[in-house]
PDB file of N, CA and C in Angstrom:
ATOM      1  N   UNK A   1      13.550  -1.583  39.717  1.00  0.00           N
ATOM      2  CA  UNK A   1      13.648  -1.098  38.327  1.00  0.00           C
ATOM      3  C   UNK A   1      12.515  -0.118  38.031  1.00  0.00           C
ATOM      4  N   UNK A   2      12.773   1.027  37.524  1.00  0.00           N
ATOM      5  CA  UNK A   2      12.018   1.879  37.247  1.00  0.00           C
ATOM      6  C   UNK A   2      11.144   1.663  35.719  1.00  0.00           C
ATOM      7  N   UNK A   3      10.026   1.969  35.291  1.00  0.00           N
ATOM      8  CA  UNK A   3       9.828   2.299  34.082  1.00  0.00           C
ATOM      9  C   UNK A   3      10.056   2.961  33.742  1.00  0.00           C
ATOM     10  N   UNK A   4      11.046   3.491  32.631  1.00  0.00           N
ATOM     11  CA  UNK A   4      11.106   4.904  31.989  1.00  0.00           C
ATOM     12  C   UNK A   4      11.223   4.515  30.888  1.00  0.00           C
ATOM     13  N   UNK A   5      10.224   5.171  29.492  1.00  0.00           N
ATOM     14  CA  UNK A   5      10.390   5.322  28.232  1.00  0.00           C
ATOM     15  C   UNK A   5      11.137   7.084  28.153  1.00  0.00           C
ATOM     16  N   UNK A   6      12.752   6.448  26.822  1.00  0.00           N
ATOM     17  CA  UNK A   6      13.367   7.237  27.251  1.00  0.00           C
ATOM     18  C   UNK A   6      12.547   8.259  25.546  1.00  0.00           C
ATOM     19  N   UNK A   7      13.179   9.654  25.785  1.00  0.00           N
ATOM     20  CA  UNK A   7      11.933  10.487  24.691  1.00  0.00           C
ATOM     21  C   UNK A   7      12.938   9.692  23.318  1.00  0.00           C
ATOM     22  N   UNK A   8      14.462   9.364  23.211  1.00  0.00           N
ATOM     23  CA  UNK A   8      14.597   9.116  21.748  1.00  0.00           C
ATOM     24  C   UNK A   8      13.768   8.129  21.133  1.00  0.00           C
ATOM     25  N   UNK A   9      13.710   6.886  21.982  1.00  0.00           N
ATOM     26  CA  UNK A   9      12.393   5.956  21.579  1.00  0.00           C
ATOM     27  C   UNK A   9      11.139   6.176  21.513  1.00  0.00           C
ATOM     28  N   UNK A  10      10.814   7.526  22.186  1.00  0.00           N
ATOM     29  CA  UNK A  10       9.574   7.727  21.712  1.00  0.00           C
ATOM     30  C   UNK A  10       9.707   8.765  20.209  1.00  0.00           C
ATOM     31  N   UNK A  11       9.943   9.087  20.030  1.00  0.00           N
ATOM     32  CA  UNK A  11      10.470  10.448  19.012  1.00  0.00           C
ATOM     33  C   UNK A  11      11.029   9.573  17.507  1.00  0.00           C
ATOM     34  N   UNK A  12      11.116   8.262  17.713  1.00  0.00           N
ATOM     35  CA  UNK A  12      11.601   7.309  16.598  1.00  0.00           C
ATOM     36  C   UNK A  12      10.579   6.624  16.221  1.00  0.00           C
ATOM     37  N   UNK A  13       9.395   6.540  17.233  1.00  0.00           N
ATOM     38  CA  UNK A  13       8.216   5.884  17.209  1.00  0.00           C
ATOM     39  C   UNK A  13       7.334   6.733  15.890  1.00  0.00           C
ATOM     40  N   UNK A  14       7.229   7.864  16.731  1.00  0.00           N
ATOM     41  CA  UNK A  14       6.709   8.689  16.410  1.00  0.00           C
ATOM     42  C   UNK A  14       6.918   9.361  14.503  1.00  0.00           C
ATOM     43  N   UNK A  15       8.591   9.468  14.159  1.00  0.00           N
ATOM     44  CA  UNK A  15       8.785   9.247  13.161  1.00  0.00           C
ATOM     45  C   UNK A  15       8.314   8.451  12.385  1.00  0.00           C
ATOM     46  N   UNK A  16       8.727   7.253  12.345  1.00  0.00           N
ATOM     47  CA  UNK A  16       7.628   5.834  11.695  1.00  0.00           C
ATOM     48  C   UNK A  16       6.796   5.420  11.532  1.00  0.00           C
ATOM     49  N   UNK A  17       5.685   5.975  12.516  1.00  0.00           N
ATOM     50  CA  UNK A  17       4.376   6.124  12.776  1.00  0.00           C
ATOM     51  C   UNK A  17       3.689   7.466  11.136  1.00  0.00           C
ATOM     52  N   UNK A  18       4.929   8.496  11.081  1.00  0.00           N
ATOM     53  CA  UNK A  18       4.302   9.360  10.206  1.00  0.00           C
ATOM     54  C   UNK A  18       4.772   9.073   8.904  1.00  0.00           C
ATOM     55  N   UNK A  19       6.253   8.798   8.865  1.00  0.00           N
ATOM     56  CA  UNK A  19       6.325   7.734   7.475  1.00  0.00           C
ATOM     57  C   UNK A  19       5.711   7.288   6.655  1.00  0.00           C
ATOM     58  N   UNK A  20       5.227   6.191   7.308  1.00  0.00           N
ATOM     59  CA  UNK A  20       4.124   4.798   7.074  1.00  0.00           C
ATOM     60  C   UNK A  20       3.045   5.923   6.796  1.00  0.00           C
ATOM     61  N   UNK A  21       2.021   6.674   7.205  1.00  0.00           N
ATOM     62  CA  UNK A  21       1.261   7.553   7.158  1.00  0.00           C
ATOM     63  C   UNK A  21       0.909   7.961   5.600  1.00  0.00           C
ATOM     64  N   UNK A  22       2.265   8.843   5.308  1.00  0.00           N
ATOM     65  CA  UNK A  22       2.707   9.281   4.354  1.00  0.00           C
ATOM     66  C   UNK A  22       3.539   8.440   3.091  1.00  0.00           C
ATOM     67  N   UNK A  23       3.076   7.500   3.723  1.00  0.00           N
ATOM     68  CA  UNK A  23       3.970   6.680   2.466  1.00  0.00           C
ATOM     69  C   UNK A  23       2.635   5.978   1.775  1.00  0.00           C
ATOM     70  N   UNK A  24       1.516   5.474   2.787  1.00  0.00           N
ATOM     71  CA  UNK A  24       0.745   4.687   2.365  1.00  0.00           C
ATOM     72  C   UNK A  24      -0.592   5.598   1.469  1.00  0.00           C
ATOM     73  N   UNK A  25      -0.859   7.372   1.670  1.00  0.00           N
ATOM     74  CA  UNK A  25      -1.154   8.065   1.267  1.00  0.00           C
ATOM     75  C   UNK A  25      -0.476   8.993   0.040  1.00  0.00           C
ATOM     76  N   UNK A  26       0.900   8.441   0.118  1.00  0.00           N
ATOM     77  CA  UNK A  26       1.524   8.962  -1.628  1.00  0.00           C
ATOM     78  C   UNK A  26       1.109   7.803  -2.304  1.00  0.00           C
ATOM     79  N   UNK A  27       1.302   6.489  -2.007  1.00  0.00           N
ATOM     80  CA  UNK A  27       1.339   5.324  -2.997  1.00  0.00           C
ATOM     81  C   UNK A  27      -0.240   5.170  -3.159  1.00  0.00           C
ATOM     82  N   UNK A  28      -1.542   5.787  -2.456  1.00  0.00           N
ATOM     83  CA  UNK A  28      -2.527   5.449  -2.727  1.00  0.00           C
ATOM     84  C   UNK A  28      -3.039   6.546  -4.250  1.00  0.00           C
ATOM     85  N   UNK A  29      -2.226   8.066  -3.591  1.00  0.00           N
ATOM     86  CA  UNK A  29      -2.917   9.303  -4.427  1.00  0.00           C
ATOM     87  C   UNK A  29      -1.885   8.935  -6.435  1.00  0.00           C
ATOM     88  N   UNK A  30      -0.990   8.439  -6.053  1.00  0.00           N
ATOM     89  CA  UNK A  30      -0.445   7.631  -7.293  1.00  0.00           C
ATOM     90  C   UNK A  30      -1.049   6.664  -7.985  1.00  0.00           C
ATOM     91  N   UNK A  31      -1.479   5.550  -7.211  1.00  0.00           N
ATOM     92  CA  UNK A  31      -2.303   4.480  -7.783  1.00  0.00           C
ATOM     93  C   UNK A  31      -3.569   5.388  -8.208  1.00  0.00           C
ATOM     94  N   UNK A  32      -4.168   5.975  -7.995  1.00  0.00           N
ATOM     95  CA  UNK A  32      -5.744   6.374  -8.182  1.00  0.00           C
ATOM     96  C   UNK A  32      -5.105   7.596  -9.746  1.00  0.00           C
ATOM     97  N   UNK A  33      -4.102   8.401  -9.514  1.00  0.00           N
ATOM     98  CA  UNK A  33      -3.980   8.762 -10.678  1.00  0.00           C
ATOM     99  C   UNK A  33      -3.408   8.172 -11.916  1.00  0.00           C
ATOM    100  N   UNK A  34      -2.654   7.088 -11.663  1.00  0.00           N
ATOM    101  CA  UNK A  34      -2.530   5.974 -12.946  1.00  0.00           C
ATOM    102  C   UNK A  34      -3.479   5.472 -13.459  1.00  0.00           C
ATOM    103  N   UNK A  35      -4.885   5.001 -12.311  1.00  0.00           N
ATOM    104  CA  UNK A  35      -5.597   4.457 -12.820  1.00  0.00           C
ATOM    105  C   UNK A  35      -6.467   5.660 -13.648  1.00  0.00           C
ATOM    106  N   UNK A  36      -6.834   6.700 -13.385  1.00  0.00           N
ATOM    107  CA  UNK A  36      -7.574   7.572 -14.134  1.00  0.00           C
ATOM    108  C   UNK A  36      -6.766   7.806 -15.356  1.00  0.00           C
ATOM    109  N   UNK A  37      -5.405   7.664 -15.722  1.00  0.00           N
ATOM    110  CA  UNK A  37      -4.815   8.019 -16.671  1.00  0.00           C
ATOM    111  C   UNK A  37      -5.466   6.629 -17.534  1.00  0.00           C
ATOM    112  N   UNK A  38      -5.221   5.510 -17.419  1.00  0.00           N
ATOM    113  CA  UNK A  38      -5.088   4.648 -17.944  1.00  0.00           C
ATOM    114  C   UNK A  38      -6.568   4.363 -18.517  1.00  0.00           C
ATOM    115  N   UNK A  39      -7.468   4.962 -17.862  1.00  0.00           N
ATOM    116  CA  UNK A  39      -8.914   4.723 -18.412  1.00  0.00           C
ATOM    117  C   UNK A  39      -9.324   5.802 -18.802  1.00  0.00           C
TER     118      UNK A  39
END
């Protein structure tokens, strides 16, 4: 049996990897401007 990672699994990785990225850096730059609104 060979190892081969085939590229769609890597390329799906890779997607999700930047997602998460970008998801956890919109919901942070949101929270920080609610909170400046709110005070």
């Amino acid at each position: 049996m060979e190892m081969e990672i085939s590229p769609s699994i890597f390329f799906i990785l890779i997607g999700v990897g930047l997602f998460v990225v970008i998801l956890l850096f919109l919901t942070s730059r949101y929270r920080k401007v609610r909170n400046e609104g709110e005070a």
